[in-house]
N, C-alpha and C. Protein backbone atom coordinates (compact mmCIF):
# COMPACT_ATOMS: atom_id res chain seq x y z
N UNK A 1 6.46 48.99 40.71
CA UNK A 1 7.23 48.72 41.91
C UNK A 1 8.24 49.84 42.20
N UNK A 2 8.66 50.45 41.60
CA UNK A 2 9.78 51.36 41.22
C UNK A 2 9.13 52.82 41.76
N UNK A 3 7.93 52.39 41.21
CA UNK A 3 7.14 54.44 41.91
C UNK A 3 6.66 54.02 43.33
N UNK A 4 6.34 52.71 43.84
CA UNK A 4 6.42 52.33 45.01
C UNK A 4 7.32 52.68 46.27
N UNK A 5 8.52 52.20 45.69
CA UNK A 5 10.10 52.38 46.51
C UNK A 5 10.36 53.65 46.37
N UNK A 6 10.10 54.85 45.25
CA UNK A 6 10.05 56.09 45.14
C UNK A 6 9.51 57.03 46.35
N UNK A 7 8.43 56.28 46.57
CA UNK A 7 6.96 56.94 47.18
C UNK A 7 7.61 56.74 48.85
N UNK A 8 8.43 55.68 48.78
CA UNK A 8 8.62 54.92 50.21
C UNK A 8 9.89 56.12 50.83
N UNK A 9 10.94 56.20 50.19
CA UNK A 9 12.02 56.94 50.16
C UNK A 9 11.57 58.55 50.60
N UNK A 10 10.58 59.03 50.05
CA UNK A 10 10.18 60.41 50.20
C UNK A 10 9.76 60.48 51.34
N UNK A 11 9.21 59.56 52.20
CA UNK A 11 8.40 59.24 53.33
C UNK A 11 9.00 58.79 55.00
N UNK A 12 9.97 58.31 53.95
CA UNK A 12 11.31 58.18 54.85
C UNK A 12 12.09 59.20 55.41
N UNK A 13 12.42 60.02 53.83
CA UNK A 13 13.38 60.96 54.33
C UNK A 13 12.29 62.50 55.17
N UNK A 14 11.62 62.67 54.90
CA UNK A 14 10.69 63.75 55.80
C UNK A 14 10.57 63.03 57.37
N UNK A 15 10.54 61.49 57.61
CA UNK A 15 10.14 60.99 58.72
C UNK A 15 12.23 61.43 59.52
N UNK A 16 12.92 60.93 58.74
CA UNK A 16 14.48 61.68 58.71
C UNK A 16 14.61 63.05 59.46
N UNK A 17 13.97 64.09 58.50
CA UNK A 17 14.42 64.96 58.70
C UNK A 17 13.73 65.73 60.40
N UNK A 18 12.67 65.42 60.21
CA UNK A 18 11.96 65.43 62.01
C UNK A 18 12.82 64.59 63.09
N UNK A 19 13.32 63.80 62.77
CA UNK A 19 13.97 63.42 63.59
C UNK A 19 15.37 63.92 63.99
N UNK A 20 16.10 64.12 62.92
CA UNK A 20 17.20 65.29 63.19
C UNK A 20 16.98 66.68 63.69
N UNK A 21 15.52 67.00 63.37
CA UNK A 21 15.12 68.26 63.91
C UNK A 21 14.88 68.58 65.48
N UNK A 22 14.71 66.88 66.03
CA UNK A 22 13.84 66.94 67.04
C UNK A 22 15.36 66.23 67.79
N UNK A 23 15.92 65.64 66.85
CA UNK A 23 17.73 65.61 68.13
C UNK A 23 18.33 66.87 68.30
N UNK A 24 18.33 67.59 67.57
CA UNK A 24 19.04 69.05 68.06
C UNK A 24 18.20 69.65 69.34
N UNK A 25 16.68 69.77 69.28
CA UNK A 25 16.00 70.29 70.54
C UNK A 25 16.34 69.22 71.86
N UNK A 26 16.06 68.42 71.69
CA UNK A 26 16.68 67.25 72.77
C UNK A 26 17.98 67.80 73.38
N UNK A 27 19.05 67.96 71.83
CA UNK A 27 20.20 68.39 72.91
C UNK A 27 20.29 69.93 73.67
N UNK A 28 19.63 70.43 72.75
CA UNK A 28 19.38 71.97 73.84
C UNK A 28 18.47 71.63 74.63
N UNK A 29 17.72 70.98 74.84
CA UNK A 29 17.43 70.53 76.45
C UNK A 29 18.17 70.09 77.33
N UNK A 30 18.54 69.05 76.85
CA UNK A 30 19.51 68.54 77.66
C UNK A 30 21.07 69.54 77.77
N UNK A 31 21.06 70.05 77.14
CA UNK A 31 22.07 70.86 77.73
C UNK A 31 22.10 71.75 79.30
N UNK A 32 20.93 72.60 78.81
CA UNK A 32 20.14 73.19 80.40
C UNK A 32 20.38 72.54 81.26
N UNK A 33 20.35 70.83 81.30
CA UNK A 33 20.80 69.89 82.51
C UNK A 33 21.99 70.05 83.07
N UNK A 34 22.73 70.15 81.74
CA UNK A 34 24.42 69.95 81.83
C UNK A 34 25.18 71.41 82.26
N UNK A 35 24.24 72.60 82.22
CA UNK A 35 24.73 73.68 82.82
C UNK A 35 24.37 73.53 84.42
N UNK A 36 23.84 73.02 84.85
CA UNK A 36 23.29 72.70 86.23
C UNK A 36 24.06 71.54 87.11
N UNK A 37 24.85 70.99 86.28
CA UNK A 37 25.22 69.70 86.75
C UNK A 37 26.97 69.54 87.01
N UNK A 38 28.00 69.40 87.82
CA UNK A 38 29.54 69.11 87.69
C UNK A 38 29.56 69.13 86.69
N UNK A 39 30.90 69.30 86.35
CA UNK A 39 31.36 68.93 85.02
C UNK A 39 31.79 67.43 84.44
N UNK A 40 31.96 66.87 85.64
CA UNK A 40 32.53 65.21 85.37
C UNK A 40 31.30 64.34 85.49
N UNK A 41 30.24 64.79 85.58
CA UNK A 41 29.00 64.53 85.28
C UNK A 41 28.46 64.56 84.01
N UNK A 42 29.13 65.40 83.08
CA UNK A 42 28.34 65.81 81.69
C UNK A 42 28.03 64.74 80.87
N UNK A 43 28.82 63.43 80.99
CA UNK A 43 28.69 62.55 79.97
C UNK A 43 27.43 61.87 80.05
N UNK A 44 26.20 62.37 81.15
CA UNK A 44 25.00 61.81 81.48
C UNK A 44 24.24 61.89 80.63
N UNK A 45 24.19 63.55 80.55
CA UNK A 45 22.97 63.95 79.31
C UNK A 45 23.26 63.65 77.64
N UNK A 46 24.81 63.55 77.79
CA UNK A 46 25.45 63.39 76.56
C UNK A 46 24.67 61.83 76.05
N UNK A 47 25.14 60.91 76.75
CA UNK A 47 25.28 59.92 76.56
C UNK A 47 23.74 59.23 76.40
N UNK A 48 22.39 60.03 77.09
CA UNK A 48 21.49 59.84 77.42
C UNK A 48 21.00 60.33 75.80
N UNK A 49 21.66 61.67 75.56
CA UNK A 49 21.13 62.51 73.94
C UNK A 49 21.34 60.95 72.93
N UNK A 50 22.68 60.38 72.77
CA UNK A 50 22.74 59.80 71.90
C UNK A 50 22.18 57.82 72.00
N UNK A 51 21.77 57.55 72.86
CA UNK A 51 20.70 56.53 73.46
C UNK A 51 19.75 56.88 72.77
N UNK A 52 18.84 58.13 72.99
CA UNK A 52 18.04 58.35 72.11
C UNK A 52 17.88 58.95 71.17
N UNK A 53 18.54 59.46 70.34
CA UNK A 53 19.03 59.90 68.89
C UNK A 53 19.21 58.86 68.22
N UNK A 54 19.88 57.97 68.82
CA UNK A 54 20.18 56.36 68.08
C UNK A 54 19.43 55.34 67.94
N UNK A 55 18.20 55.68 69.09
CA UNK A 55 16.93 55.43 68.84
C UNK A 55 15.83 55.43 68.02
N UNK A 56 15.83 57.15 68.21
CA UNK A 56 15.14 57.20 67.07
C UNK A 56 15.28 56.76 65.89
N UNK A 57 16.60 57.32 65.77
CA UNK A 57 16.82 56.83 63.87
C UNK A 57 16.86 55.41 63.69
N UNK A 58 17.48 54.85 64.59
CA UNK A 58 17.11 53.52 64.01
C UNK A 58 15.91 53.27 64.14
N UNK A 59 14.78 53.18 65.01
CA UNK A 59 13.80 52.85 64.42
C UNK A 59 12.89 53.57 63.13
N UNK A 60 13.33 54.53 62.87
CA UNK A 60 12.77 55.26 61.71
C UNK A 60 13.30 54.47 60.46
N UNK A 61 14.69 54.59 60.81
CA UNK A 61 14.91 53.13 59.73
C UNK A 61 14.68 51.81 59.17
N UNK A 62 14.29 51.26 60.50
CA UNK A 62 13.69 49.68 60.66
C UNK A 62 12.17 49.56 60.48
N UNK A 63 11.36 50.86 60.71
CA UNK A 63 10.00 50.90 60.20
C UNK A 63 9.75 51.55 59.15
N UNK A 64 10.75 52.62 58.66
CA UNK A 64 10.46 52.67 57.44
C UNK A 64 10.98 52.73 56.43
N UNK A 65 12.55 52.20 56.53
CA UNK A 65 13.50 51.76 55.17
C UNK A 65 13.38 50.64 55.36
N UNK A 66 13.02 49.46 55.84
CA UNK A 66 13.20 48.10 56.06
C UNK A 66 14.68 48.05 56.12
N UNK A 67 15.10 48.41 57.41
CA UNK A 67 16.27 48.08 58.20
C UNK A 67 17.74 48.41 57.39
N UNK A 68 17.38 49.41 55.83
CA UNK A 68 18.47 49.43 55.48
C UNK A 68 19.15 51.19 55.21
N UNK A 69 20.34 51.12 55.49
CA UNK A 69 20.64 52.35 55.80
C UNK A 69 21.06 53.16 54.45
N UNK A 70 20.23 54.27 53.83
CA UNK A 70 20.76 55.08 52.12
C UNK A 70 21.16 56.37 52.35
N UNK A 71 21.69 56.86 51.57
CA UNK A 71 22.69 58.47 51.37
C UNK A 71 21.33 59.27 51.55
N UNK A 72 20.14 58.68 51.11
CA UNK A 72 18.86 59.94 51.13
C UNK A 72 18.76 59.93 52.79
N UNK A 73 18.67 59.10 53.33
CA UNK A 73 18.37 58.47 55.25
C UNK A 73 19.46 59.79 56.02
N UNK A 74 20.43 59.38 55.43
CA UNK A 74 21.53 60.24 56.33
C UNK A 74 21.44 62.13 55.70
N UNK A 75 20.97 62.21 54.15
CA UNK A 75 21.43 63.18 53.76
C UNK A 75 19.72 64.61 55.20
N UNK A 76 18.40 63.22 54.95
CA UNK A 76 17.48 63.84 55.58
C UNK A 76 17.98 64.22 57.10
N UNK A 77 18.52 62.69 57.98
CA UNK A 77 18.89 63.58 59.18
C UNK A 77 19.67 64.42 59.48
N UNK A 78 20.70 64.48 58.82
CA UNK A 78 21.46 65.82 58.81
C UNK A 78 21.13 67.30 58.20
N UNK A 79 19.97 67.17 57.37
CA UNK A 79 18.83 68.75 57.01
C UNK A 79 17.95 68.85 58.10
N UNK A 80 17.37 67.50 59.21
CA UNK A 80 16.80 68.13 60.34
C UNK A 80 17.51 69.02 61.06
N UNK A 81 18.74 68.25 61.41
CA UNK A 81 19.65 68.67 62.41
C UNK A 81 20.07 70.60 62.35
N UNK A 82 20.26 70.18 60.71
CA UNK A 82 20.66 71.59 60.49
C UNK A 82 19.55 72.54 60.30
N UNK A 83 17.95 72.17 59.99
CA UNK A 83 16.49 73.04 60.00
C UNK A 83 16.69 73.32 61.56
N UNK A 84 16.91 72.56 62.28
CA UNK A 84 17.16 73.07 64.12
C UNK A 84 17.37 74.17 63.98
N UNK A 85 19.28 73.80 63.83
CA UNK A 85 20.54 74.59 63.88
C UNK A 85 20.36 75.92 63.25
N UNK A 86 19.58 76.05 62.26
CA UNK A 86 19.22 77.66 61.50
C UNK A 86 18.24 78.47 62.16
N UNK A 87 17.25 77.62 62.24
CA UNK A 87 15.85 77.72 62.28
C UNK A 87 15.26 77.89 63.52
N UNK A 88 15.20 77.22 64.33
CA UNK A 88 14.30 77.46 65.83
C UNK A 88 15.43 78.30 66.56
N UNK A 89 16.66 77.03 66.46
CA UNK A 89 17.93 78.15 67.66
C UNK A 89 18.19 79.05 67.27
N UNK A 90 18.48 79.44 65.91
CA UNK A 90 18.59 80.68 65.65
C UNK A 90 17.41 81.90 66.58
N UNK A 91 16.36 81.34 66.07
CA UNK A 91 15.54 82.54 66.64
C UNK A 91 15.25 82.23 68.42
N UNK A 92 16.03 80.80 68.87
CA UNK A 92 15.50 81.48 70.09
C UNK A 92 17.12 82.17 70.60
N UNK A 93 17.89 82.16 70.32
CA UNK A 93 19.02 82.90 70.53
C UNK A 93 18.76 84.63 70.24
N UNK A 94 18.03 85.00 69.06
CA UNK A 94 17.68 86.19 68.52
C UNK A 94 17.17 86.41 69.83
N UNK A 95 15.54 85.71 70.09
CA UNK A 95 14.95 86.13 71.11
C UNK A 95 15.49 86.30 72.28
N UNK A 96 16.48 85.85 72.84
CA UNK A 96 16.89 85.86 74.29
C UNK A 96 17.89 87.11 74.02
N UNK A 97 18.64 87.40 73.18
CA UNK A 97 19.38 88.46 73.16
C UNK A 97 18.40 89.67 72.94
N UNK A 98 17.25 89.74 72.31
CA UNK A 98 16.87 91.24 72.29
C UNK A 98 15.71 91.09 73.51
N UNK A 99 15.48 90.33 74.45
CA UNK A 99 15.13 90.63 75.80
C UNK A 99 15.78 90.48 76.42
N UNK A 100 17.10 90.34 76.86
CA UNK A 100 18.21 90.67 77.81
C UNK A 100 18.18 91.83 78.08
N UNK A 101 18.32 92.01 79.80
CA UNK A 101 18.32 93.26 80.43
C UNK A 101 19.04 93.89 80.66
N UNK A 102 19.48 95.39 79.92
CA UNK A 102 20.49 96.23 80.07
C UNK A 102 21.48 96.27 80.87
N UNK A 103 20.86 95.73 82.28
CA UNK A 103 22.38 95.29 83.23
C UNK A 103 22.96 94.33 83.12
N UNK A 104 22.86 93.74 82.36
CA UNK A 104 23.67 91.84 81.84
C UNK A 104 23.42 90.87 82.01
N UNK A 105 22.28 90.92 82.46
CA UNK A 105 21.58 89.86 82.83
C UNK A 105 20.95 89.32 81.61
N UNK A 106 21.12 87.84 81.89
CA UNK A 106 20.57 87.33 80.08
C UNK A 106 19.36 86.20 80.86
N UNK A 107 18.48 86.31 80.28
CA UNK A 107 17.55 85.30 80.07
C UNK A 107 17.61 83.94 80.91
């Protein structure tokens, strides 16, 4: 039973960490909105990011911790968040800065 709940936890936290991976792209999407939009408007996309961020994880939790919340749950979504934060934005930031056009024009 024990290599069971083992097996369950590992499965969890990878299902975790995609999901923190995949709230950071959400919010750089949704940001693009929020550069387009008033400013006393912003709390749309904001508020819309964490509707479904809060979504997700909870149901990642409720289908696959059986509804209960562990230090491995939180430690995985916060290594998505931050595999984002290093990892894709990093390089699409790299990328947009070394094709920016000599007159200042950025991407």
């Amino acid at each position: 039973m024990i290599f069971y709940e083992t097996a369950e936890q590992g499965r969890l936290f990878v299902l975790l960490l995609c999901a923190g991976f995949f709230s950071g792209l959400l919010y750089d999407l949704l940001s693009l909105l929020r550069r387009r939009i008033p400013r006393a408007a912003w709390v749309i996309p904001d508020f819309l990011w964490a509707l479904l961020t809060a979504g997700a994880c909870g149901a990642a939790l409720i289908l696959g911790g059986e509804g209960t919340a562990r230090l491995y749950a939180l430690l995985g979504l916060l290594g998505g968040g931050a595999m984002y934060c290093l990892g894709l934005r990093a390089l699409i930031k790299a990328l947009r800065s070394a094709l920016a056009k000599p007159g200042g024009e950025n991407l």
